[in-house]
Every structure is written in C-alpha cells, then in structure tokens.
Protein backbone atom coordinates (compact mmCIF):
# COMPACT_ATOMS: atom_id res chain seq x y z
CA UNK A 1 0.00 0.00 0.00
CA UNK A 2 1.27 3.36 -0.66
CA UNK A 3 0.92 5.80 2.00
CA UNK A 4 -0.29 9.18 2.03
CA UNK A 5 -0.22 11.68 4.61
CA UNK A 6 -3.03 14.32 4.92
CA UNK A 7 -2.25 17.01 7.71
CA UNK A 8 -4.98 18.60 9.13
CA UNK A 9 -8.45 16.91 9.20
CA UNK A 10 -10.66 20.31 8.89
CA UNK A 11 -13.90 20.72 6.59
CA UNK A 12 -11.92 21.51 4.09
CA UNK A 13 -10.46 17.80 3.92
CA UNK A 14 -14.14 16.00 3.35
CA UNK A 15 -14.14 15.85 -0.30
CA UNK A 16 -10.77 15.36 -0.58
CA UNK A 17 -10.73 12.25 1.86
CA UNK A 18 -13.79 10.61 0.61
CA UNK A 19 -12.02 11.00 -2.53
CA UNK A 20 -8.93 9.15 -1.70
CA UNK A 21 -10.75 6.31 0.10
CA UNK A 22 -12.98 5.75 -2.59
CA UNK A 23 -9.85 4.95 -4.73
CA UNK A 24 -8.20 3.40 -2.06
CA UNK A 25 -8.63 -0.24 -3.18
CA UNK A 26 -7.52 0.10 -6.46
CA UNK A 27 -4.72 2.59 -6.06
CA UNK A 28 -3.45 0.13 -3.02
CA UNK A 29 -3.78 3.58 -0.95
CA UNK A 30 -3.33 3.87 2.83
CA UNK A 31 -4.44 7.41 3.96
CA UNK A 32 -2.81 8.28 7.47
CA UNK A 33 -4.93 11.55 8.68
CA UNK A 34 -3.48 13.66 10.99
CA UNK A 35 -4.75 16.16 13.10
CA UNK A 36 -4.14 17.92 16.73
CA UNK A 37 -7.47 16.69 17.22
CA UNK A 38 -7.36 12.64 17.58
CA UNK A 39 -10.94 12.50 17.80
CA UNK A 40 -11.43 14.79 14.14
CA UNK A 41 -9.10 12.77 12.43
CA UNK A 42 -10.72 9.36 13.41
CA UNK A 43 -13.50 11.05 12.08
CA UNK A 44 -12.50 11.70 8.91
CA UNK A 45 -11.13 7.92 8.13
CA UNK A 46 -15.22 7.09 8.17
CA UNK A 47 -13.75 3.64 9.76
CA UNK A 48 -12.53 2.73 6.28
CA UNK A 49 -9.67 -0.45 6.56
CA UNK A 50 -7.71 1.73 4.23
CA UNK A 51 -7.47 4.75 6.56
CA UNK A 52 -6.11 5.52 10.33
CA UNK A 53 -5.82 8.50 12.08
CA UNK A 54 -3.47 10.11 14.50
CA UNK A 55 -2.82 13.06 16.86
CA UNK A 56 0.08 15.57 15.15
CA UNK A 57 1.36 18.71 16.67
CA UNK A 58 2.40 20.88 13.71
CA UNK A 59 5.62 22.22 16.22
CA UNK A 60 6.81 18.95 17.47
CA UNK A 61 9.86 18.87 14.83
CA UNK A 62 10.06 14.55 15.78
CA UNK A 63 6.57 13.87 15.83
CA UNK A 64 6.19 15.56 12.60
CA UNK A 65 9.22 14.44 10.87
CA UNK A 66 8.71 10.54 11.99
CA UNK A 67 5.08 11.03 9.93
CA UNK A 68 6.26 12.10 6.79
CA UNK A 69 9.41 9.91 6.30
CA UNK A 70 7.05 7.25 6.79
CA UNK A 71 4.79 8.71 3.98
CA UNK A 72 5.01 8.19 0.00
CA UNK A 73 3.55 11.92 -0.56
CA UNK A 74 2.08 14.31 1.96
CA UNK A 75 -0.75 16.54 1.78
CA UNK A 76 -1.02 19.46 3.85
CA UNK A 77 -4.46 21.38 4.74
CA UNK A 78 -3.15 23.31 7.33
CA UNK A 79 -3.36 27.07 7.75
CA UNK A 80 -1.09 28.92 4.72
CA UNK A 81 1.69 29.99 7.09
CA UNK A 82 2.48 26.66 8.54
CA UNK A 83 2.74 24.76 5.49
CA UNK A 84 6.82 25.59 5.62
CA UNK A 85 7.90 23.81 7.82
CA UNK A 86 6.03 20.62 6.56
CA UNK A 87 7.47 21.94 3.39
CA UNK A 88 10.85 21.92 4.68
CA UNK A 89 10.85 18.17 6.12
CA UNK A 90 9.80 16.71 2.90
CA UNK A 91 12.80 18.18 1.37
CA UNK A 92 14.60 16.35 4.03
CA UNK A 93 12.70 13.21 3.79
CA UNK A 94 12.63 13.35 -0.20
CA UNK A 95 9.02 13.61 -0.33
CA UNK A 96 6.75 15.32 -2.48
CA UNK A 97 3.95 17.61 -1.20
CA UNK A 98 0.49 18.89 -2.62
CA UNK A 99 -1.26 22.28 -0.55
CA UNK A 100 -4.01 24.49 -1.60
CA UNK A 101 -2.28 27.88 -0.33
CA UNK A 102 -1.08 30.46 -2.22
CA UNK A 103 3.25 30.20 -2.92
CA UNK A 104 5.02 32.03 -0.15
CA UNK A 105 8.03 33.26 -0.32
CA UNK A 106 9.44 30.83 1.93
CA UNK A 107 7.91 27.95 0.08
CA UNK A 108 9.17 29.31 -3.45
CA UNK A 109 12.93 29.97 -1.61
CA UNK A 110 12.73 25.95 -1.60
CA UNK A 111 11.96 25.69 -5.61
CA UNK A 112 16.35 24.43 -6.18
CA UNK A 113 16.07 22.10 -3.36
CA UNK A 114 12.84 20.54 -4.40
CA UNK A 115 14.27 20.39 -8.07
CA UNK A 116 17.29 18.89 -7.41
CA UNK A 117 15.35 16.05 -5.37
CA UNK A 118 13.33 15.84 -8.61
CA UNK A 119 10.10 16.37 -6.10
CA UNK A 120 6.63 17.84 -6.69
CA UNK A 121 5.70 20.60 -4.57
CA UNK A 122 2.13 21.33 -6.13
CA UNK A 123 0.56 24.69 -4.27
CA UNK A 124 -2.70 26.71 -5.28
CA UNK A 125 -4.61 23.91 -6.29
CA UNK A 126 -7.33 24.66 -4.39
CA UNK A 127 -10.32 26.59 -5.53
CA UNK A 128 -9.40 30.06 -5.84
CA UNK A 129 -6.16 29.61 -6.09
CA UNK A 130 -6.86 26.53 -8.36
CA UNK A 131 -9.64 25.42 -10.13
CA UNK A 132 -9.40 29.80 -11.75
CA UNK A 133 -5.94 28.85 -12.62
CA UNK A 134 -6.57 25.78 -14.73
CA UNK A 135 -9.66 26.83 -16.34
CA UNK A 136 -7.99 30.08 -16.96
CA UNK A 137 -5.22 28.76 -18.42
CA UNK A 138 -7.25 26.11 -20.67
CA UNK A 139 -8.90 28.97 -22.72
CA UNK A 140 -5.88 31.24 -22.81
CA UNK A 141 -3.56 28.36 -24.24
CA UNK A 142 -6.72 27.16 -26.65
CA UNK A 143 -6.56 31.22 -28.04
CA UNK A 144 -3.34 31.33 -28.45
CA UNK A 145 -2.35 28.10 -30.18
CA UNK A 146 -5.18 29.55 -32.72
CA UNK A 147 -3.10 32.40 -33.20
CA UNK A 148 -5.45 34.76 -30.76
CA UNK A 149 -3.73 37.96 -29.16
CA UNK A 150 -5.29 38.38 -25.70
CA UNK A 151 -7.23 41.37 -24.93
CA UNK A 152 -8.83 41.26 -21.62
CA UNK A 153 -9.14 38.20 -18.95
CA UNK A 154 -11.57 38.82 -15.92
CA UNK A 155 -11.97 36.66 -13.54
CA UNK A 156 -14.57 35.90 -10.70
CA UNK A 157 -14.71 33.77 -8.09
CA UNK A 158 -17.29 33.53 -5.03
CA UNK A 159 -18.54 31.52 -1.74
CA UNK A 160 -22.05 32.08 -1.63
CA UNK A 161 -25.31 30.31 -0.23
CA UNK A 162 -27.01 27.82 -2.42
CA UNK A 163 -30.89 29.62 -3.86
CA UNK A 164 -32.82 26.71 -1.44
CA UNK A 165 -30.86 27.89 1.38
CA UNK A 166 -30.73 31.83 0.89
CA UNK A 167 -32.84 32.74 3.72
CA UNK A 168 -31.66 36.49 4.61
CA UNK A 169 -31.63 40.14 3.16
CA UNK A 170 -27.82 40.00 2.81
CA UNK A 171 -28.33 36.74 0.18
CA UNK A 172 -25.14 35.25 2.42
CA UNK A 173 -23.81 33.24 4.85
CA UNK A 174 -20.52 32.06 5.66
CA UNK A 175 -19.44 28.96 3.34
CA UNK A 176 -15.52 29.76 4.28
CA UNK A 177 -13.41 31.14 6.76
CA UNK A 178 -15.91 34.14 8.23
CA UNK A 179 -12.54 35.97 9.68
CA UNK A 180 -11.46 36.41 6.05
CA UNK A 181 -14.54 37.51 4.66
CA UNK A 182 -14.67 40.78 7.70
CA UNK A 183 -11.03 41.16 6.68
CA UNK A 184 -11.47 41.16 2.92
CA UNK A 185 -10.00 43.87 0.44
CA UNK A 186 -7.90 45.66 3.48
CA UNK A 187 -4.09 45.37 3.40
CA UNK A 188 -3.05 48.26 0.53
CA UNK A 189 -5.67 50.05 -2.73
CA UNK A 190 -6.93 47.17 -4.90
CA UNK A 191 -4.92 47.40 -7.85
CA UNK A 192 -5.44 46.25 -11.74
CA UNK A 193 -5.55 47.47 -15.62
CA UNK A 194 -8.48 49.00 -17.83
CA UNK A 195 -7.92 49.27 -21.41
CA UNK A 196 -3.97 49.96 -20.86
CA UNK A 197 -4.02 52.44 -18.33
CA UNK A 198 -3.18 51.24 -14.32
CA UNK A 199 -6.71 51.39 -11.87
CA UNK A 200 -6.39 51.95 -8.13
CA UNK A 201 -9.33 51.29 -5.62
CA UNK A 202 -8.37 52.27 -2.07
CA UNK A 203 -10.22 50.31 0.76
CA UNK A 204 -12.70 53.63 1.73
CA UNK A 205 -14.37 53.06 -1.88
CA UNK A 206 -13.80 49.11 -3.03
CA UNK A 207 -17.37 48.16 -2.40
CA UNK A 208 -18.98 51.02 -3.63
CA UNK A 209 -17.28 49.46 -7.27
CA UNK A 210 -18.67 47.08 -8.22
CA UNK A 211 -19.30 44.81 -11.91
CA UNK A 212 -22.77 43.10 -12.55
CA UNK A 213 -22.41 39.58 -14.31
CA UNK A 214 -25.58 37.81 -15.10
CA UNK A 215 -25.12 33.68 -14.90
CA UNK A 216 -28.03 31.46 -16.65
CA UNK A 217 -30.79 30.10 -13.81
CA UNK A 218 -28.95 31.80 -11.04
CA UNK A 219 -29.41 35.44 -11.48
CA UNK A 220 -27.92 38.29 -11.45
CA UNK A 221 -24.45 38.79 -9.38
CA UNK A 222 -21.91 41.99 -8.09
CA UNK A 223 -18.43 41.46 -7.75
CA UNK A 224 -16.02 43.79 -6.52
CA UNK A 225 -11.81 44.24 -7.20
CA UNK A 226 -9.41 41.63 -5.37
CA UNK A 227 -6.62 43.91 -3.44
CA UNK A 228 -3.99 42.53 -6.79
CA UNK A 229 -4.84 41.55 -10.08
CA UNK A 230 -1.76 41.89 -11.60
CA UNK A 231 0.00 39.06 -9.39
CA UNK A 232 -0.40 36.57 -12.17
CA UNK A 233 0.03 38.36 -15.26
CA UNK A 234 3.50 37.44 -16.21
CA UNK A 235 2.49 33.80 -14.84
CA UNK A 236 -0.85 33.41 -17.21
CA UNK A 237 1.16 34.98 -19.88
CA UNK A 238 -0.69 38.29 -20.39
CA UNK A 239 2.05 41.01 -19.82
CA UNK A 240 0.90 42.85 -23.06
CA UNK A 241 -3.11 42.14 -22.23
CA UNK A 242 -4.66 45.69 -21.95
CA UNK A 243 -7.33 44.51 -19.02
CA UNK A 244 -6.67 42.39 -16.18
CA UNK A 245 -9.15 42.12 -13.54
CA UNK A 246 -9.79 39.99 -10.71
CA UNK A 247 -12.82 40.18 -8.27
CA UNK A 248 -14.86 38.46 -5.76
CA UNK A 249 -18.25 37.61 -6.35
CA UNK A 250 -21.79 38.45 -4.18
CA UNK A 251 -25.08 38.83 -4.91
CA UNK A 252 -26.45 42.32 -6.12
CA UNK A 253 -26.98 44.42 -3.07
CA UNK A 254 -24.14 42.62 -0.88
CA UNK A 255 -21.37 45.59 -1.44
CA UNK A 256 -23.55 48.25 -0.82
CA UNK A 257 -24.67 46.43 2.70
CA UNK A 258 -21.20 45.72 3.55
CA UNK A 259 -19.99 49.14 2.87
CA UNK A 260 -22.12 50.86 6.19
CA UNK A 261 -19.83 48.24 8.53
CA UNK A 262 -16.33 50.07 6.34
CA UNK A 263 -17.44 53.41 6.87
CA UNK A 264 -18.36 52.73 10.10
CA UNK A 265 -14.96 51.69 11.57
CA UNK A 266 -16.19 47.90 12.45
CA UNK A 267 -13.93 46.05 9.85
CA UNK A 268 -11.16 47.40 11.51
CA UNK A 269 -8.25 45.05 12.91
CA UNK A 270 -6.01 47.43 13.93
CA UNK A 271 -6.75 48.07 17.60
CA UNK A 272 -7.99 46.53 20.77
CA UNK A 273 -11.89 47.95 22.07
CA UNK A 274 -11.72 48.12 26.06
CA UNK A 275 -13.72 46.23 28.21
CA UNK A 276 -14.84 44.36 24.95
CA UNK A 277 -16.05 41.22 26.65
CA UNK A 278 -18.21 42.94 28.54
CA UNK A 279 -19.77 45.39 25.76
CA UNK A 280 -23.21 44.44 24.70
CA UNK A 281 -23.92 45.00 20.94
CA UNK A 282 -25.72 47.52 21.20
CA UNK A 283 -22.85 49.48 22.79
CA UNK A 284 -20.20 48.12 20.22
CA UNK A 285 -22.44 49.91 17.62
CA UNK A 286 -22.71 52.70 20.00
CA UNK A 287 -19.03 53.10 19.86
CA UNK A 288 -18.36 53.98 16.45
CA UNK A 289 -21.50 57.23 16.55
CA UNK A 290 -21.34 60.91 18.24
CA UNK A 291 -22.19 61.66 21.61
CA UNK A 292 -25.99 63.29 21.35
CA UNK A 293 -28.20 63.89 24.70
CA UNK A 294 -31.11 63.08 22.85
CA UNK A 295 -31.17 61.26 20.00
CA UNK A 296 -30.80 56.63 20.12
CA UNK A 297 -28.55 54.72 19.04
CA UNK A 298 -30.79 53.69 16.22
CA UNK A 299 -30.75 57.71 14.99
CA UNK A 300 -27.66 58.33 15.14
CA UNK A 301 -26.76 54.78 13.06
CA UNK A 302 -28.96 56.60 10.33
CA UNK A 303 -27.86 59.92 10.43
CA UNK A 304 -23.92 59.30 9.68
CA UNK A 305 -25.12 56.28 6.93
CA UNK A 306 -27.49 58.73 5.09
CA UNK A 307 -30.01 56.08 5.30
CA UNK A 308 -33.90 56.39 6.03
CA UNK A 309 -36.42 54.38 8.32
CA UNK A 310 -37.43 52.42 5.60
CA UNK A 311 -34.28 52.16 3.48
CA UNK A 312 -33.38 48.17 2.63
CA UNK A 313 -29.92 48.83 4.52
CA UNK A 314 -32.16 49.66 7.74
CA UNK A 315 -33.95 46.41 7.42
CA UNK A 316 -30.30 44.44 6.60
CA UNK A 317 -28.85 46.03 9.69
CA UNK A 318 -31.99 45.43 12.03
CA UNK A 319 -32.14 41.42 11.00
CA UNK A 320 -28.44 41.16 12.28
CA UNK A 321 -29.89 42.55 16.03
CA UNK A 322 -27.04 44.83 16.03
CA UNK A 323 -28.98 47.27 18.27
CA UNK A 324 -29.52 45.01 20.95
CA UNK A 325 -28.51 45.58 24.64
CA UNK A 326 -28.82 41.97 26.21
CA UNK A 327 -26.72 40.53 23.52
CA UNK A 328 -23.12 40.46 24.90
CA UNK A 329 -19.97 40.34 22.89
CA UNK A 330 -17.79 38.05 25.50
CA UNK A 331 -14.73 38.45 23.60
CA UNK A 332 -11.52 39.55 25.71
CA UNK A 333 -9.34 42.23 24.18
CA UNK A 334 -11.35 41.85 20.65
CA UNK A 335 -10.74 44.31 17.67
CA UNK A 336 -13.75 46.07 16.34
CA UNK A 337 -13.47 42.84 13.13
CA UNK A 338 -13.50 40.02 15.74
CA UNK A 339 -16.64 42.01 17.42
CA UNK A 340 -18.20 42.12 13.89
CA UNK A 341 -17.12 38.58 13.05
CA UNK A 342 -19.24 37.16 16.06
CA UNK A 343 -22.01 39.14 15.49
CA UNK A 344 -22.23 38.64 11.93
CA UNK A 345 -21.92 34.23 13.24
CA UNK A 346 -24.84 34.75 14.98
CA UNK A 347 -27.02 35.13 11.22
CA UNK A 348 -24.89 34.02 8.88
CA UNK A 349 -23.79 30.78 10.08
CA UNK A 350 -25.03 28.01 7.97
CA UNK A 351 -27.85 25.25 9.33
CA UNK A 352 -27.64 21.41 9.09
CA UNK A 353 -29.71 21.63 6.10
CA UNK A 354 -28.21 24.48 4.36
CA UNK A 355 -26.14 24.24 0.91
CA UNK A 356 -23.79 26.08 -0.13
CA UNK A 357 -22.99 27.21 -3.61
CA UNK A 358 -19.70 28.45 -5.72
CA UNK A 359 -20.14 30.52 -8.40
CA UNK A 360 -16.74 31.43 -10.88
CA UNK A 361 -17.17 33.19 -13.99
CA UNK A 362 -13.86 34.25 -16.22
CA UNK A 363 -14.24 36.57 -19.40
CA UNK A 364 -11.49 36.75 -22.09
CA UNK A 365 -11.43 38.81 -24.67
CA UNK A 366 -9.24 38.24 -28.11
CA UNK A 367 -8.49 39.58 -31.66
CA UNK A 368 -8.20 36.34 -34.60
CA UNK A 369 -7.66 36.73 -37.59
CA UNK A 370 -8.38 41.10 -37.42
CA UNK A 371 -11.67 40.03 -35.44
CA UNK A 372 -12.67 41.05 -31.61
CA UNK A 373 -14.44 38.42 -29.89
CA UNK A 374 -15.15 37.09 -26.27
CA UNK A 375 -15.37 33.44 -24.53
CA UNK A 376 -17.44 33.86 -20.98
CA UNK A 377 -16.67 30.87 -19.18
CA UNK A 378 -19.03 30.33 -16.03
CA UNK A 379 -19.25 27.65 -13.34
CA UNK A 380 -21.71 27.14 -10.81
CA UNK A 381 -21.60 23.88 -8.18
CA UNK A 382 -23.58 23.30 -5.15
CA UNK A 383 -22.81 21.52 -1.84
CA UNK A 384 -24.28 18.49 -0.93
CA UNK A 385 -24.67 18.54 2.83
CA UNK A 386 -22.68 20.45 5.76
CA UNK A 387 -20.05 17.97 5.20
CA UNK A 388 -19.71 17.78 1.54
CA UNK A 389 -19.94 21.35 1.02
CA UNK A 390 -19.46 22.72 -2.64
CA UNK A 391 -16.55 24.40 -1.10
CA UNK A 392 -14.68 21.09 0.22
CA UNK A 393 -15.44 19.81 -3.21
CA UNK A 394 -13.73 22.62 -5.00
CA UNK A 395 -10.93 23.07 -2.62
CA UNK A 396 -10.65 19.17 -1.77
CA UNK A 397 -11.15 17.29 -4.94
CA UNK A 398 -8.38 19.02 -7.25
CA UNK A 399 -5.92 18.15 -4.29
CA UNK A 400 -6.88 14.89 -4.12
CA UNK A 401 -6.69 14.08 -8.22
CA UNK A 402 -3.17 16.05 -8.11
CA UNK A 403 -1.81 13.99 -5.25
CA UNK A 404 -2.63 10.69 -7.67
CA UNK A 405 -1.59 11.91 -10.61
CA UNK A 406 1.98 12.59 -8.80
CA UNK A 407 1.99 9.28 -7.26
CA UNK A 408 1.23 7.96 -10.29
CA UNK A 409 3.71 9.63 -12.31
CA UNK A 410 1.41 11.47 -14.56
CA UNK A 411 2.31 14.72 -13.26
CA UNK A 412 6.44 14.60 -13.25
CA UNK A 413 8.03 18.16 -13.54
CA UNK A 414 9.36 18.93 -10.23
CA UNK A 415 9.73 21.84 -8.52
CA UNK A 416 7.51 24.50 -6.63
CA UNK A 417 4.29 25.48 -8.45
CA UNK A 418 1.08 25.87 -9.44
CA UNK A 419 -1.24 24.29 -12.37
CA UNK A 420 -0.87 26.28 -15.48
CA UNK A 421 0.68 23.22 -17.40
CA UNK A 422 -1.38 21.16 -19.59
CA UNK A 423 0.13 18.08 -17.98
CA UNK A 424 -1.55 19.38 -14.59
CA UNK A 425 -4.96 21.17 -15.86
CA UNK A 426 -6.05 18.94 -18.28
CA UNK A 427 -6.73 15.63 -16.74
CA UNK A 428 -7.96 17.59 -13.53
CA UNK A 429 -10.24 19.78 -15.28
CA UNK A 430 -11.96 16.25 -17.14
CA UNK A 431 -12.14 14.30 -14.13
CA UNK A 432 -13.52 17.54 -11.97
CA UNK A 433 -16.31 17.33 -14.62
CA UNK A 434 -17.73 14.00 -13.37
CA UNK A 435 -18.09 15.84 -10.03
CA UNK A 436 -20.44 18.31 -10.94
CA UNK A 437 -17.43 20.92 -11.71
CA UNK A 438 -18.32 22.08 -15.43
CA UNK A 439 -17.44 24.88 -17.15
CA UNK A 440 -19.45 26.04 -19.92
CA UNK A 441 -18.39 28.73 -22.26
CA UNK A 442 -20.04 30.87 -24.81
CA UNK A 443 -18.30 32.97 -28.08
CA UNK A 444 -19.63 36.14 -28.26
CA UNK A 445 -18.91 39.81 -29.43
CA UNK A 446 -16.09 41.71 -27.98
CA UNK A 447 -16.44 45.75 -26.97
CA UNK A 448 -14.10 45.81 -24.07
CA UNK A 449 -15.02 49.50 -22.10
CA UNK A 450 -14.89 51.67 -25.12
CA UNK A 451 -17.55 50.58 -27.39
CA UNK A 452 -18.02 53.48 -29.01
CA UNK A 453 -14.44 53.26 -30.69
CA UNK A 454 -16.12 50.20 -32.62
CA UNK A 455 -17.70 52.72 -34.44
C-alpha cells in the first residue's frame, strides 16, 4: 500500500478524503490523517480499513518528521503559514507535497532544493487559487495556439449560499473562513488594468465598485476588485493584455450592505476595544456614533449612513440585532473585526440543512484573424450537505486528483508550483467534470469599455 499523509483533518479535507478512500482499493492507498485533534481525524477515516488516524502537533519537529518519512507523498491542509515547515521536512525526507495555499516566499525559496530532489511541490490547487488557474489557463492556451492575441481576462470567483438555502436580506452566509470575509479587500488600494491604463481602488471606496455579471438560472451577481490583479500576469502569460481584472463575487446588493460596517470603523483590525467582553452590541455599535443627549442609538446609526427608516440597509442592519442591549460580545481584548465577526456568526452561520454554492465566472477577450471576440466561461456547483460542502469539493477534490496523478507519475516536472501546465490542468479539469465541476463557455462579441471606438 502506498501511504499518504493528509495534515490537518478540517472541513476543508471531506471531499478530498472521501475521494482518496474511494480509490483506495484500487490505487493500493493507505491514507494516514493527521490532526491535533485525535478524535477529528478518526472522524475523517469514516472507519474505512484503508485509513487511520493520528494526533500531530504541527511544532513537534520529531513527531512531525517521523510522519512524513514514513509517507510516499504528503498533503497538507493546514493554515497557509504553517505549510513551511512541513514543506521543509519533505525536502529532508525526499518527499513530495500537494497544498491548496497560495506560494510564499518561503515555500518558493525551496523551488532548487525541491528540483534537485526531482520532487513535486504542487501549491494553489485549491479553488481560488486553483480550479481559476486551470480553467484560466485552458482557454488562454486554446486562443493562443489559434493564433489569438489576448485582450482582456476577468476573472470571478465567489462563496455564496445555495438559492434553497438563501434565507436572509444580505443573500449570504458564511461557506468559508468568516474571519477572512470581515477582513477582505484591506491590506493596501486594490490594484489592476483598464484598457492599458493602471486602476487603483483604495479600501474607503472598493465596495462602492462594483461589476454586474448575469449567470443562466442563477441570477444576477456583483463582484467587486481583489486587493492585486496583476500578481499573475507574467504567470498566465498576459504582460501585453490591456485589461486584467480579478474580483470576488456576491449577490447584487451585498457591497452596498457591507460598505455601512467600512465606513463605520467595524472592519477594523487594527486596535484593541476596552472592556470588549463585557460590551453588549448595542454598545459596540454605540461606539463607532457621536455623543448626542437626545437622539438613540438607532438615529444616530442613520444619520452618519445617510439612510432612512425604511431604506433596505435599515432592514439588513436590524435582522443582524445589532442594536440590541442583552446581547453580549464576551470576547476579551477583541478588535472592532473580531466584534463584527461574532455578530455577523450569529445570522450568517449556515444550518444542518443548508447548501452552499460556488459561483466562478472568467471573461477573455481576443483579436483572430483582425476580429474582436469574447469566450465567458461560467461555473456554478452546489454543496451536498454540511459535510460535503461545494466548497470542500472545489478546494478538496483538485488536491486529491493532483496527489494521484503525482503518485502515479502522470504529473512529473518537479519543482515549486502551481497548475498552469497542460500536464496538470487537463486531466484535472476532465475528471472535476464528473463531479459536478463544469465549465461552460459561450463565443460572443467583444467591446471591451470603449464601445463606441467600434464605431
């Protein structure tokens, strides 16, 4: 049996589990989960013979590198920043290694090493980073071969609620990581290119920016800017492509909701609240408006949002129970986000029988042959329960198909990367398709942002 290590048994490892097990017999697998939590990771191994679990502390250096010499390839689903030092033992240990996170620094610093072990280390193969890479990728290398010149590439990519389940004004709840979503967009001005010329967003205005995309049976959707769009321009190949955009996706109304907690202060992460786990929420709100003698809470929320009684964004901030004074916070030494964060949990958390729902949509543009046209590419997958959420799936399932196609030697070039070679996107993208992962794409017109210059 060949062994492979998964580290960290969190919901993001369902899919990508069930996965492995399911081949398990015929691959002559042997999955050894580990986790901090014993009990999680006997969890995961759904008593299968071809799975065991056991207790790993990411920091104990022995404990850790005992489990992955004993491995054949290791998976890691940890957190982003702690995937280095896992990272660094399978150098060590000659191992190859498959993550979903971004490429750090410190993980690309290891790019020689890994090389001259001839080892794998496969990174953003995840969902977003992932699955936009290699369907990305699969148009831009189909245009090109044709003899295409790329014009524009926009891409999308969202966590949303599935329609059955979309029970509240914001159309959302939290299918991912809710700290991230409080925390999105901050960190430096959103950054990308419009017809040539370089486009800036600062934080104070990025949801007030927003681009409408329309996807077939689903409606109508908003995205707005990611904080860098330019990060893989060189990578995809578009240096000379005159616009590159990439952006989040929500449903129409979302930004425009969101943007009362940004002007407010409440996304903030910067600084500690006092006495914060003793603040009810009605005084957390409270915290952030004028002193007045007179006037409520409620008031003064309106006044300084330039909202009225019966304004939608009244009714979006009342079904949250911001306002209320028997609610307590209970978080020690929180920032105004983690204060948000919790509150926002107490709506937006998903139920047992909620679904959740990922929407991507890319756009490319191209001239062929002296003509301007445009391939929309759109996916849309829903979860099937709280543990095989459409997330897991489209985080799990591309990890899971690249750790076999490395142990089988399908996918060979070593080195630190991602999947923009055919070797990797291909096969992936074809088997994702039998999972309810399908891309379907439509030739139309191009007019870019200056369609009057068509004429």
């Amino acid at each position: 049996m060949r062994q492979i290590l998964i580290i960290g048994a969190g919901r993001s490892a369902s899919s990508l589990i069930q996965y492995l097990l399911n081949k398990s017999e015929k691959e002559k697998l042997h999955l050894v989960i580990a986790d901090l939590s014993l009990a999680l990771a006997v969890k995961k191994t759904n008593n299968h013979p071809n799975a065991s679990a056991i207790a790993l502390d990411i920091f104990d250096a022995d404990q850790r590198t005992e489990a992955i010499q004993k491995s054949d390839i290791v998976i890691s689903m940890l957190p982003a920043h702690l995937h280095i030092e896992v990272a660094r033992d399978c150098i060590v240990c000659k191992k190859s290694l498959v993550t979903a996170s971004y490429i750090s620094d410190a993980m690309q610093e290891l790019d020689a090493a890994a090389k001259e072990n001839n080892l794998v280390f496969m990174n953003e193969i995840g969902l977003d980073p992932g699955i936009d890479h290699m369907s990305a990728m699969k148009v831009i290398d189909e245009i090109k071969e044709r003899g295409g010149e790329m014009l524009l590439f926009e891409s999308f990519c969202g966590g949303l609620v599935a329609p059955e389940s979309d029970t509240n004004l914001w159309n959302y709840k939290f299918t991912w990581a809710p700290r991230n979503v409080v925390l999105a967009g901050q960190g430096g001005a959103a950054k990308f290119i419009q017809e040539g010329a370089y486009k800036y967003i600062p934080y104070c205005n990025l949801f007030r920016r927003t681009e409408f995309l329309e996807v077939e049976g689903y409606g109508r959707f908003e995205a707005y800017s990611n904080r860098d769009s330019l990060k893989y321009r060189s990578v995809y190949g578009l240096d000379d492509v005159l616009t590159l955009y990439r952006g989040t996706i929500r449903r129409v109304g979302f930004s425009k909701a969101w943007n009362m907690f940004v002007q407010l202060g409440m996304t903030d992460d910067s600084y500690v609240l006092e006495n914060s786990e003793s603040m009810s929420y009605r005084q957390f709100v409270n915290a952030f408006l004028p002193y007045h003698p007179t006037d409520s809470v409620e008031i003064k929320t309106r006044l300084i949002l330039k909202i009225d009684q019966d304004d939608i964004m009244w009714d979006k901030l009342l079904e949250l129970d911001l306002f209320n004074d028997k609610k307590i916070v209970g978080l020690k030494n929180a920032t105004p986000a983690h204060i948000l964060e919790k509150i926002l949990s107490d709506s937006w958390t998903l139920q047992p029988h909620d679904k959740d729902m990922i929407v991507m949509y890319h756009k490319f543009g191209y001239k062929l042959n002296g003509v301007k046209q445009q391939i929309d590419s759109k996916m849309v997958c829903i979860g099937d329960d709280q543990t095989y959420t459409a997330m897991s799936k489209t985080v799990g399932l591309p990890v899971a198909m690249a750790t076999l196609q490395i142990l089988n030697g399908k996918i060979t070039t070593p080195g630190v990367q991602l999947p923009i070679r055919k070797e990797v996107y291909l096969p992936i993208l074809k088997e994702l398709e039998e999972y309810g992962v399908v891309f379907k794409e439509q030739t139309m017109s191009y007019f870019g942002y200056k369609p009057d210059a068509i004429f």
